[in-house]
C-alpha atoms as a PDB file:
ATOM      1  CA  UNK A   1      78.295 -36.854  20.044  1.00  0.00           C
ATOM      2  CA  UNK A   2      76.251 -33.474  18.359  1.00  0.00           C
ATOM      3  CA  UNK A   3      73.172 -34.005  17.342  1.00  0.00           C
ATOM      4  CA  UNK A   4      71.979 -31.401  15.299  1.00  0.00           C
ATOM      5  CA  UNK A   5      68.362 -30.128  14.742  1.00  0.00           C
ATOM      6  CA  UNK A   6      67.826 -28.741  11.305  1.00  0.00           C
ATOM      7  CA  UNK A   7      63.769 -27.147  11.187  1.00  0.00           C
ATOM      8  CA  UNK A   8      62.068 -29.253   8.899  1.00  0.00           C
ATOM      9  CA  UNK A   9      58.909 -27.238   6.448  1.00  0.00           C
ATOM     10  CA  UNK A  10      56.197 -29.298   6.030  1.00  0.00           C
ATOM     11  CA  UNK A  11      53.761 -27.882   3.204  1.00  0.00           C
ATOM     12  CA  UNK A  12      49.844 -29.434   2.777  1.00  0.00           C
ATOM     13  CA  UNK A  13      50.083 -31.336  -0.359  1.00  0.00           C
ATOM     14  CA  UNK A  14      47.619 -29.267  -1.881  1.00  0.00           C
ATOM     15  CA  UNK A  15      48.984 -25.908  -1.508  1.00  0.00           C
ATOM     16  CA  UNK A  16      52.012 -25.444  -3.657  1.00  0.00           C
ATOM     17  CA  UNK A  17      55.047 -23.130  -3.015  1.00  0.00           C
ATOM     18  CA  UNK A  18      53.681 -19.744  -3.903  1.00  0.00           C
ATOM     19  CA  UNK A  19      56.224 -18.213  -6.910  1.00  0.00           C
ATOM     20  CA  UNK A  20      55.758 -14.639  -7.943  1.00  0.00           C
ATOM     21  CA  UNK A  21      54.679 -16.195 -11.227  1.00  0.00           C
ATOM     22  CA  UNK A  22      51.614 -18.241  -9.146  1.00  0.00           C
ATOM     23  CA  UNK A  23      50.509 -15.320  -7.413  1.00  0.00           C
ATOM     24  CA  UNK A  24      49.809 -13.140 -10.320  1.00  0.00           C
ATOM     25  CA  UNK A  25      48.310 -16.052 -12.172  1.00  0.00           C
ATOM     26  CA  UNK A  26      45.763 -16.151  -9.304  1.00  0.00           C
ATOM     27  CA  UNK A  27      45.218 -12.508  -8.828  1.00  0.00           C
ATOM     28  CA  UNK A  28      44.423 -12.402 -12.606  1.00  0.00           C
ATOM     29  CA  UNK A  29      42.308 -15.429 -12.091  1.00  0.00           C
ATOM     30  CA  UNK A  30      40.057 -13.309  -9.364  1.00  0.00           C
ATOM     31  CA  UNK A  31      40.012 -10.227 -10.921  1.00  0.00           C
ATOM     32  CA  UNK A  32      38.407 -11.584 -13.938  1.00  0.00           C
ATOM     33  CA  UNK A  33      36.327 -13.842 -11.982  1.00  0.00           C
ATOM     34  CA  UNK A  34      34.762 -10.639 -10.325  1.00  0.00           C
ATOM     35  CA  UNK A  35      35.149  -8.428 -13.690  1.00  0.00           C
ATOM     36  CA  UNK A  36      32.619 -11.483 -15.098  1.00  0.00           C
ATOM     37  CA  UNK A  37      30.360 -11.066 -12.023  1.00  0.00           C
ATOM     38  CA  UNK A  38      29.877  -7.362 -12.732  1.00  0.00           C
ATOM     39  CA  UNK A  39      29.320  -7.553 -16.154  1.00  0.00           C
ATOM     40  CA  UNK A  40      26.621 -10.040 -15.583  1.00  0.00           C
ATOM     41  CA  UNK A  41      25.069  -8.015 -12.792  1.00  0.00           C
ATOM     42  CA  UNK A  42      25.103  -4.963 -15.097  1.00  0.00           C
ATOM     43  CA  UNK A  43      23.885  -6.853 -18.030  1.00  0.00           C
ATOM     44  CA  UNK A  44      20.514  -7.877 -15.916  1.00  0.00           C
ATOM     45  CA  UNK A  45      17.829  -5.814 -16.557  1.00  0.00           C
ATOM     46  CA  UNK A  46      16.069  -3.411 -13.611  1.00  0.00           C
ATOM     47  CA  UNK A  47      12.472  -3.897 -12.794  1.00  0.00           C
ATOM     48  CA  UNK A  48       9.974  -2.118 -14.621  1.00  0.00           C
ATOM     49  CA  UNK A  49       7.631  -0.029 -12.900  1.00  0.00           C
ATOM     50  CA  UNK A  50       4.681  -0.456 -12.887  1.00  0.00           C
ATOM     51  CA  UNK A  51       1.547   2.049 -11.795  1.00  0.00           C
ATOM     52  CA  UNK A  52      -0.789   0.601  -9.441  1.00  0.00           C
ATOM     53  CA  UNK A  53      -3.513  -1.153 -11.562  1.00  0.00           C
ATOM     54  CA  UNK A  54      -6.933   0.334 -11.359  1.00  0.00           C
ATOM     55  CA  UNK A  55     -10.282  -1.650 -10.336  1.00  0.00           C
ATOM     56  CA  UNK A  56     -11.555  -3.831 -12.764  1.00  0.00           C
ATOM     57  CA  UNK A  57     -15.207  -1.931 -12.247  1.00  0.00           C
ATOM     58  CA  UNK A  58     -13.361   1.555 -12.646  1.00  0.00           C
ATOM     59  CA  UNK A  59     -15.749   4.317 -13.654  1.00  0.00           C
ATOM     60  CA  UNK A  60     -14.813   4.954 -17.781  1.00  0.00           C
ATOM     61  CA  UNK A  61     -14.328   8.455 -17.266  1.00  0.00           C
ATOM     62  CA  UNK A  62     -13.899  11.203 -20.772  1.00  0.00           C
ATOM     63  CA  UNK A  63     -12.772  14.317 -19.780  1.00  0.00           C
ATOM     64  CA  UNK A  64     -12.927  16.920 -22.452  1.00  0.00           C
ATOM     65  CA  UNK A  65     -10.255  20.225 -22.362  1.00  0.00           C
ATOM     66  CA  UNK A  66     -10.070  23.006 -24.858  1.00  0.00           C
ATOM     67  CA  UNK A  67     -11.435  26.481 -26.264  1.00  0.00           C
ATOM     68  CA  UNK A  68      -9.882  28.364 -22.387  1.00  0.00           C
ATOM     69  CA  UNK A  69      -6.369  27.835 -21.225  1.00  0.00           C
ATOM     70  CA  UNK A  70      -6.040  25.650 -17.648  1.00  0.00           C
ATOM     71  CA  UNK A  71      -3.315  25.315 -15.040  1.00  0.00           C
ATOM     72  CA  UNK A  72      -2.070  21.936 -15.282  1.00  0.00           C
ATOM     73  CA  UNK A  73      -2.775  21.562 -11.593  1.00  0.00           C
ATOM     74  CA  UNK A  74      -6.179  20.646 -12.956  1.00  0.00           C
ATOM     75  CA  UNK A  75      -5.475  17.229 -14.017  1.00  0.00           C
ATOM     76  CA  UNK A  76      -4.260  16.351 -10.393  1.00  0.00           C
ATOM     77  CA  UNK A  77      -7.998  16.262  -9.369  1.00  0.00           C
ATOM     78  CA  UNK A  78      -8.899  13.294 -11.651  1.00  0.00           C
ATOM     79  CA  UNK A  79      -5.506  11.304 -11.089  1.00  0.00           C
ATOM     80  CA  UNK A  80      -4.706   8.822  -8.276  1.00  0.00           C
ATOM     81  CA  UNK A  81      -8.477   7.164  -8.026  1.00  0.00           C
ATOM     82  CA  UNK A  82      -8.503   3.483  -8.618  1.00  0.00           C
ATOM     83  CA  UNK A  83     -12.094   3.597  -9.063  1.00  0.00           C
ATOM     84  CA  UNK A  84     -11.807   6.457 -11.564  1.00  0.00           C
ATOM     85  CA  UNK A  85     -10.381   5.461 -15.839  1.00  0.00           C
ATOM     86  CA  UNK A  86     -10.077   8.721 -17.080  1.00  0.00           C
ATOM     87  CA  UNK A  87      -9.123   9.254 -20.623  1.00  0.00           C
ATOM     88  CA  UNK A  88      -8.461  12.573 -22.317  1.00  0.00           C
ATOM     89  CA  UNK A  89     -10.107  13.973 -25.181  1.00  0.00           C
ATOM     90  CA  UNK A  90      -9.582  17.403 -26.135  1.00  0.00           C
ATOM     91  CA  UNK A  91     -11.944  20.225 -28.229  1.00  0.00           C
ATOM     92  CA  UNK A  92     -11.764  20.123 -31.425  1.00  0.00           C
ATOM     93  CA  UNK A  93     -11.755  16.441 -31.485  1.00  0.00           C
ATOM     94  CA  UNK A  94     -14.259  15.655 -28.833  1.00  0.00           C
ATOM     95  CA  UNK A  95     -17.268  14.166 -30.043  1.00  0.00           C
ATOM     96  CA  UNK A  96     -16.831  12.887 -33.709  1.00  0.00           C
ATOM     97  CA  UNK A  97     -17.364   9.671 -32.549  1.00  0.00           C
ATOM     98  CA  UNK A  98     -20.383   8.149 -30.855  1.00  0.00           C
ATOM     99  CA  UNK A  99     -19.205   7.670 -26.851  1.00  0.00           C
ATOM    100  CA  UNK A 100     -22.184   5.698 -25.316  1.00  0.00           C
ATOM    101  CA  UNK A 101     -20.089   2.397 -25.119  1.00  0.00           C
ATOM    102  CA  UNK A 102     -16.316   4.243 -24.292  1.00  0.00           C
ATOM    103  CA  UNK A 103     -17.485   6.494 -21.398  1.00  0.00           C
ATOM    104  CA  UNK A 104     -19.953   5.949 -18.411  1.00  0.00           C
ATOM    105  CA  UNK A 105     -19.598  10.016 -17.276  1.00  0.00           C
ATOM    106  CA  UNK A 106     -18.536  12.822 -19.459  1.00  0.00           C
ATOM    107  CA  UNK A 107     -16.215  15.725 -17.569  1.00  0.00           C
ATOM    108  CA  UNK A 108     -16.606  18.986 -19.219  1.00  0.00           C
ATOM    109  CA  UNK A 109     -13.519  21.470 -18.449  1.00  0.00           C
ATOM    110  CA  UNK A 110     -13.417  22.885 -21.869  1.00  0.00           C
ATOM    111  CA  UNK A 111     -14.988  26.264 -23.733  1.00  0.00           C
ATOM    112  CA  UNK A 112     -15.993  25.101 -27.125  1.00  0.00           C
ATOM    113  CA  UNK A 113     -17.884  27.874 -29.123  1.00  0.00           C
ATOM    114  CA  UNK A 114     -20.378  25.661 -30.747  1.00  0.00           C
ATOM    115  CA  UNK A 115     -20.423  21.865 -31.935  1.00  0.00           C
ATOM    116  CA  UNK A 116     -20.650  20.432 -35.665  1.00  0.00           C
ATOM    117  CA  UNK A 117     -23.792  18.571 -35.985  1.00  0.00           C
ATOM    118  CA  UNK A 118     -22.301  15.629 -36.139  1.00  0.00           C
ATOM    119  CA  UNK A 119     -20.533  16.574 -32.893  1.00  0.00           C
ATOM    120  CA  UNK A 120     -23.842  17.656 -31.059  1.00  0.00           C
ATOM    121  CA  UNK A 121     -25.667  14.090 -32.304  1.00  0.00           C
ATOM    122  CA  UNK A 122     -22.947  12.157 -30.310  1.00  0.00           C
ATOM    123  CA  UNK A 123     -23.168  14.307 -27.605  1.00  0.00           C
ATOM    124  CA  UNK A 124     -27.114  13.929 -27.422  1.00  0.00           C
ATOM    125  CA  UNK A 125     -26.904  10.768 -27.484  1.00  0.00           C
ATOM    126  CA  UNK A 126     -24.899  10.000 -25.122  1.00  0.00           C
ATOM    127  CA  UNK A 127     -27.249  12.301 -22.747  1.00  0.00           C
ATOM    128  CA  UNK A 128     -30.269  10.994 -23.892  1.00  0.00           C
ATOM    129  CA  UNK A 129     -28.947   7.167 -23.165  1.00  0.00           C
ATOM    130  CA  UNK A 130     -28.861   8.182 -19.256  1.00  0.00           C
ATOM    131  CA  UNK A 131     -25.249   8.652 -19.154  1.00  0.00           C
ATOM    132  CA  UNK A 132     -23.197  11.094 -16.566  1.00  0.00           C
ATOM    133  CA  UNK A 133     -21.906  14.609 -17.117  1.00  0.00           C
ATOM    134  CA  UNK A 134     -19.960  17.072 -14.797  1.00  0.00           C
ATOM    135  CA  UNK A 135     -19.386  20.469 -16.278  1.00  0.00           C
ATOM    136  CA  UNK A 136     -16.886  22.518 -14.412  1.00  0.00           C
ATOM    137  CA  UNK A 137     -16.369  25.641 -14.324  1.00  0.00           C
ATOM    138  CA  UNK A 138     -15.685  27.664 -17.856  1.00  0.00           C
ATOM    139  CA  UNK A 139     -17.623  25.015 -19.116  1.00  0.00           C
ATOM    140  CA  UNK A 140     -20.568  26.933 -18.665  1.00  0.00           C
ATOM    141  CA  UNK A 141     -19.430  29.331 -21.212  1.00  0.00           C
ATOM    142  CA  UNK A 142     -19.139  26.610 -24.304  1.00  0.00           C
ATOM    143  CA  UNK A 143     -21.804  25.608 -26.112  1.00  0.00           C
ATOM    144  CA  UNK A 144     -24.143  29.069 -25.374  1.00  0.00           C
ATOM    145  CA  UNK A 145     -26.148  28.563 -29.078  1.00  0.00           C
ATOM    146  CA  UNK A 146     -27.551  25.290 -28.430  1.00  0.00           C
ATOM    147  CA  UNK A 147     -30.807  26.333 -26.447  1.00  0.00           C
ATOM    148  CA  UNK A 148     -31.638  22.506 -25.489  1.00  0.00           C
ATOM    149  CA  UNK A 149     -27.795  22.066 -23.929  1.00  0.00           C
ATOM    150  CA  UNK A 150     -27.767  25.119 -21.754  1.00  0.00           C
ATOM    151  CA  UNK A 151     -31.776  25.020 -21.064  1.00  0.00           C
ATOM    152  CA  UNK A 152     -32.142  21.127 -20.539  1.00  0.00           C
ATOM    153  CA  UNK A 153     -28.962  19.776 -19.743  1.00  0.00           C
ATOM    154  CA  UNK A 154     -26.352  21.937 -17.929  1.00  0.00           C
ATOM    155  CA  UNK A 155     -29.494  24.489 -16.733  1.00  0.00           C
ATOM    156  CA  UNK A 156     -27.044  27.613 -16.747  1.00  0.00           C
ATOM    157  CA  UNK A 157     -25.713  30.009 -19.174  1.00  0.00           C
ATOM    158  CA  UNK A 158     -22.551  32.438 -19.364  1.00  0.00           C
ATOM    159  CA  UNK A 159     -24.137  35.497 -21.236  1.00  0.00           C
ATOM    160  CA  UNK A 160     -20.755  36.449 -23.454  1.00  0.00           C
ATOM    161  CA  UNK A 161     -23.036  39.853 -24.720  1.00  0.00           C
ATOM    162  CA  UNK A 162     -26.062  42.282 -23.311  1.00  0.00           C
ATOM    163  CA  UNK A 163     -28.979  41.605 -24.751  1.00  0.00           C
ATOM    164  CA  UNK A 164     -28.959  37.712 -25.389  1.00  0.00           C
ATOM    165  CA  UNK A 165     -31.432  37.254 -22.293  1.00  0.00           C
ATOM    166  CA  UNK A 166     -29.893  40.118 -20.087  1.00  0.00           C
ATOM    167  CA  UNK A 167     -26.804  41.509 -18.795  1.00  0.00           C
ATOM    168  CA  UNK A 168     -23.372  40.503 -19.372  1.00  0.00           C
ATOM    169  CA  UNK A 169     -22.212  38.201 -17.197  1.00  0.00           C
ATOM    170  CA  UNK A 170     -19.154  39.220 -15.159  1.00  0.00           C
ATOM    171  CA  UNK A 171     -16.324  37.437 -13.675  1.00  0.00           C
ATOM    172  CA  UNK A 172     -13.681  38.078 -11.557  1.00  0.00           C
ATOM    173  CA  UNK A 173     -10.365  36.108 -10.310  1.00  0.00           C
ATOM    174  CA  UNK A 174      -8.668  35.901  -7.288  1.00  0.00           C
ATOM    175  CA  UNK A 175     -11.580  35.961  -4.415  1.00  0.00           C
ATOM    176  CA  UNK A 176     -11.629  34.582  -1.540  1.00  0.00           C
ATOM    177  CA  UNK A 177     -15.164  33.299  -1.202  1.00  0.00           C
ATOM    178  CA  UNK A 178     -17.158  31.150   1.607  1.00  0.00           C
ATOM    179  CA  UNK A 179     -19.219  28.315   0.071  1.00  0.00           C
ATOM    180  CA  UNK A 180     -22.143  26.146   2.167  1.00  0.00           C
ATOM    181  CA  UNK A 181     -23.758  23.460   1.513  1.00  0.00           C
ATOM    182  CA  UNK A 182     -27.620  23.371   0.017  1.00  0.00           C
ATOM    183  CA  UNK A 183     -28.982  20.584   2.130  1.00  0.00           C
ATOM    184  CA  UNK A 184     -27.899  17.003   2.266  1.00  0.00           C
ATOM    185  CA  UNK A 185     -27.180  15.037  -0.725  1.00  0.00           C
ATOM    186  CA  UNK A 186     -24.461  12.538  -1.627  1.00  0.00           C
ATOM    187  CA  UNK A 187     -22.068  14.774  -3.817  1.00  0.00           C
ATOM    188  CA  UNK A 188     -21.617  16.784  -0.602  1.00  0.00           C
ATOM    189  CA  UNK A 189     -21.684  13.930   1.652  1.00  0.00           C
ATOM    190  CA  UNK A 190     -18.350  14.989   3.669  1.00  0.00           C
ATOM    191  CA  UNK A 191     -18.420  18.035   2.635  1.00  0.00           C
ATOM    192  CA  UNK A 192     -19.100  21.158   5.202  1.00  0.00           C
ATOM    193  CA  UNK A 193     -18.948  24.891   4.877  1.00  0.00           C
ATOM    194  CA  UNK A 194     -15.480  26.110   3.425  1.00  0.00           C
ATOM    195  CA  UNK A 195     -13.100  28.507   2.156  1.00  0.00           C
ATOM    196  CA  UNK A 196     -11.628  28.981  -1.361  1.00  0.00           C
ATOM    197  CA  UNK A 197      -9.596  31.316  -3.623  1.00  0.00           C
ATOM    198  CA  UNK A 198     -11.229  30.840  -6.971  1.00  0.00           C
ATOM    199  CA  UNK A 199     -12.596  33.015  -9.953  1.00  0.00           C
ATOM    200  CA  UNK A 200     -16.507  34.161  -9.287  1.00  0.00           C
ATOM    201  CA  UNK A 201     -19.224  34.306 -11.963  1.00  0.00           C
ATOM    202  CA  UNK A 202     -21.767  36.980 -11.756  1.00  0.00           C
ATOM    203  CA  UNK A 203     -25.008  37.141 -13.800  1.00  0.00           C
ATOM    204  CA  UNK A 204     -25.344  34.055 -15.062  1.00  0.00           C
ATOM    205  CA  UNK A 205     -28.374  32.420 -16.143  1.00  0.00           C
ATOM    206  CA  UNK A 206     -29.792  30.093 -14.212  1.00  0.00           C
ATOM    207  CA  UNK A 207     -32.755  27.752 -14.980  1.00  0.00           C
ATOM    208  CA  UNK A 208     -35.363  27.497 -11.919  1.00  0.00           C
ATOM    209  CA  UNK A 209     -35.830  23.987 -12.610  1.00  0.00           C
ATOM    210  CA  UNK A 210     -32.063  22.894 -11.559  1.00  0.00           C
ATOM    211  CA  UNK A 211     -31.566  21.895  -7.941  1.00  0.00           C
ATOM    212  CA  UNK A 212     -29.082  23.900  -5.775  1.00  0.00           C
ATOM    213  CA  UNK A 213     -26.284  21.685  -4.051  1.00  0.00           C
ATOM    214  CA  UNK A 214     -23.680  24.622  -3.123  1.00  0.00           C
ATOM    215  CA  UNK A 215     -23.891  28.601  -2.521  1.00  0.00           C
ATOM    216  CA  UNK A 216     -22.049  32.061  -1.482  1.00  0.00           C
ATOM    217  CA  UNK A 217     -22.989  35.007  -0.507  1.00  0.00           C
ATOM    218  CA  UNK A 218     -20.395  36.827  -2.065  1.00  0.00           C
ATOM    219  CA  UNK A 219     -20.955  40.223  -3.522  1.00  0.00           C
ATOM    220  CA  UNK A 220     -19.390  39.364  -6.600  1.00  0.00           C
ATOM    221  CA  UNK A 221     -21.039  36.116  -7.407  1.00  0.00           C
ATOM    222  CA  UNK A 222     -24.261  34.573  -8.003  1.00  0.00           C
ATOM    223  CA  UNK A 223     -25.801  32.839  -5.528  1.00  0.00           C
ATOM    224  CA  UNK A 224     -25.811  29.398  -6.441  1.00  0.00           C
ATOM    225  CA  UNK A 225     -22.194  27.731  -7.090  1.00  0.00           C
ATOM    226  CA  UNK A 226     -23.026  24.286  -7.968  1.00  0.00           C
ATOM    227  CA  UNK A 227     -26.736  22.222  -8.743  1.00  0.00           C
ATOM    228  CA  UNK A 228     -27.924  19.243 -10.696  1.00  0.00           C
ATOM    229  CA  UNK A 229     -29.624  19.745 -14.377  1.00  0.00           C
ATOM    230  CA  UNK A 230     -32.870  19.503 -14.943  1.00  0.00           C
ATOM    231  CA  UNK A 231     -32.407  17.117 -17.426  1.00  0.00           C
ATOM    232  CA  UNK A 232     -33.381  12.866 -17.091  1.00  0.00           C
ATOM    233  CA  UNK A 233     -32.682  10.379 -16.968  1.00  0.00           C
ATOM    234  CA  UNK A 234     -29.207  11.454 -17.338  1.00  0.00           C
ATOM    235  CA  UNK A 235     -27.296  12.600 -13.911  1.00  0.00           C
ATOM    236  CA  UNK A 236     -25.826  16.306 -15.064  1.00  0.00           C
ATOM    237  CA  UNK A 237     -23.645  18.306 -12.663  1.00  0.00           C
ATOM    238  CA  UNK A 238     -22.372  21.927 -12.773  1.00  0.00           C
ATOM    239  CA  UNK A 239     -20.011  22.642 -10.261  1.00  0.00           C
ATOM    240  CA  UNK A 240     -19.309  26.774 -10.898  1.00  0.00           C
ATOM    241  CA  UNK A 241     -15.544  26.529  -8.699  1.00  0.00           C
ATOM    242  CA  UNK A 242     -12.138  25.427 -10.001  1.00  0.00           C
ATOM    243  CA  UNK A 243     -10.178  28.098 -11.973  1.00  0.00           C
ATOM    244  CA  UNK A 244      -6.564  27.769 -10.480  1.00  0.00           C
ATOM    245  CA  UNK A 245      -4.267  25.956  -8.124  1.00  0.00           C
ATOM    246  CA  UNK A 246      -5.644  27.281  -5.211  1.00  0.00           C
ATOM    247  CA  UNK A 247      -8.806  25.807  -6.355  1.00  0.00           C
ATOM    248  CA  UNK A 248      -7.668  22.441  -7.786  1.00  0.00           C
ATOM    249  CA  UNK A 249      -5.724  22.009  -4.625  1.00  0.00           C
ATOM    250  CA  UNK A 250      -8.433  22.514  -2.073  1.00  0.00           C
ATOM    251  CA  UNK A 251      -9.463  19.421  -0.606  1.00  0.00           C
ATOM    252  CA  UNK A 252     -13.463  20.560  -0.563  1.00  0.00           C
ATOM    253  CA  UNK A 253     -13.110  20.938  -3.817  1.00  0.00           C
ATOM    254  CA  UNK A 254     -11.316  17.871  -4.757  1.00  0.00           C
ATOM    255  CA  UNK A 255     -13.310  16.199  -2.955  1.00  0.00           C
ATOM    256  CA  UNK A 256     -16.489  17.390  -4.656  1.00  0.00           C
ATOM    257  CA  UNK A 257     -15.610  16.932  -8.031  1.00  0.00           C
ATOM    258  CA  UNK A 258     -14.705  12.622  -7.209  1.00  0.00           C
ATOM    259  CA  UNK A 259     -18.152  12.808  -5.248  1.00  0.00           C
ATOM    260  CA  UNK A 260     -19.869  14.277  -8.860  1.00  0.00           C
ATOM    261  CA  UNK A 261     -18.143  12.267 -10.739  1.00  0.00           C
ATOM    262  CA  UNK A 262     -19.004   9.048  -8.840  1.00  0.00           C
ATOM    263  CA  UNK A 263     -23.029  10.134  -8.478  1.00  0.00           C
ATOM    264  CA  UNK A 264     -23.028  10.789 -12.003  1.00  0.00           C
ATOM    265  CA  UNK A 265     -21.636   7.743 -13.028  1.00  0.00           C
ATOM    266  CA  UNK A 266     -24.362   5.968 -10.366  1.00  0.00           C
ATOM    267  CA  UNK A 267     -22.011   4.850  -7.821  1.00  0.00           C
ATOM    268  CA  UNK A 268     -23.488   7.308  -5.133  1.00  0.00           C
END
């Protein structure tokens, strides 16, 4: 006798003979399971971003622009402090409101040729109420008619003419100048003897009651670059440096400006 072995297929139950028909259904099947999954992962929103929050006890900072054109490399100085809520304000509009309860210190960067009444009021009062200013630079060429500001408050004066107390002042950019310190104090505090390219101011005037913090000895400058005002209780700061990039960049400088900002504002 012949026996003969035939191959038998055995299939699982649960997997039926694939037909070309089955396949495709399947495929499609996938494919839109996947198209579904992208469409949802496209559909979900990205994460907003968010800025590092500041300190709850953050200095309220106003700085005031305006009346003299600026590099924008200025604003770099102020940004980036957690302890520091600056807000900007710019000339004309500075100053029609009273600021006691908005601001804590008051940055100057700006060249206003005078101040409405109403204007120097707010800006009195906030002065007069102990507050903190820090004029910078040009700033000491705003505000030149109003004898109490420049005699009692900043305790400096850019003379724009001959004759209104002496000489022109003069100024000149692009010097390289070497500043020291005036004795210890807490808006140098870190702060040694350094370089910087910056504009000089010659001539100014200079009240005898203010009290030096930085100097040069550069031919084309005054002595003194940066003091306190005579003025109190306020805290008043005039720091003479900070025209450019090269100056806004420097850390001395930047470092200078946070310290003036902080003593002002009685956190040094």
């Amino acid at each position: 006798m012949v026996l003969v072995r035939r191959k038998l297929l055995v299939r699982p139950v649960s997997s039926p003979v694939d037909t070309p028909t089955s396949v495709v259904a399947r495929g499609t099947l996938g494919l839109a399971i996947l198209l579904s999954a992208g469409v949802a992962l496209a559909q979900a929103p990205a994460p907003v971003f968010r800025a590092d929050p500041r300190r709850p006890d953050a200095l309220k900072v106003l700085l005031v622009t305006g009346g003299h054109d600026h590099d924008v490399s200025f604003y770099s100085v102020l940004d980036g402090h957690d302890d520091l809520d600056v807000n900007v304000d710019p000339y004309p509009n500075a100053f029609q409101n009273d600021i006691r309860k908005s601001a804590d210190v008051l940055v100057l960067y700006d060249m206003p040729s005078d101040l409405h009444e109403k204007q120097q009021l707010n800006l009195r009062s906030f002065v007069e109420a102990g507050k903190g200013v820090v004029a910078l630079h040009h700033a000491i060429a705003g505000r030149t008619a109003w004898r109490w500001w420049y005699e009692e408050v900043i305790g400096g004066r850019y003379i724009t003419q001959a004759g209104e107390g002496g000489p022109a002042s003069s100024y000149l950019h692009d010097v390289e100048i070497t500043v020291r310190t005036r004795g210890p104090h807490s808006i140098t505090d870190g702060i040694e003897s350094f370089r910087i390219w910056d504009e000089t101011y010659k001539g100014l005037w200079i009240s005898p009651k203010v009290q030096l913090l930085l100097e040069t000895d550069h031919p084309t400058s005054d002595g003194p670059v940066a003091w306190i005002g005579p003025t109190r209780p306020a805290r008043v700061v005039y720091i003479q440096l900070g025209h450019g990039r090269d100056a806004h960049f420097n850390p001395a400088y930047r470092r200078l400006v946070r310290n003036a900002i902080r003593w002002a504002g009685s956190r040094l």
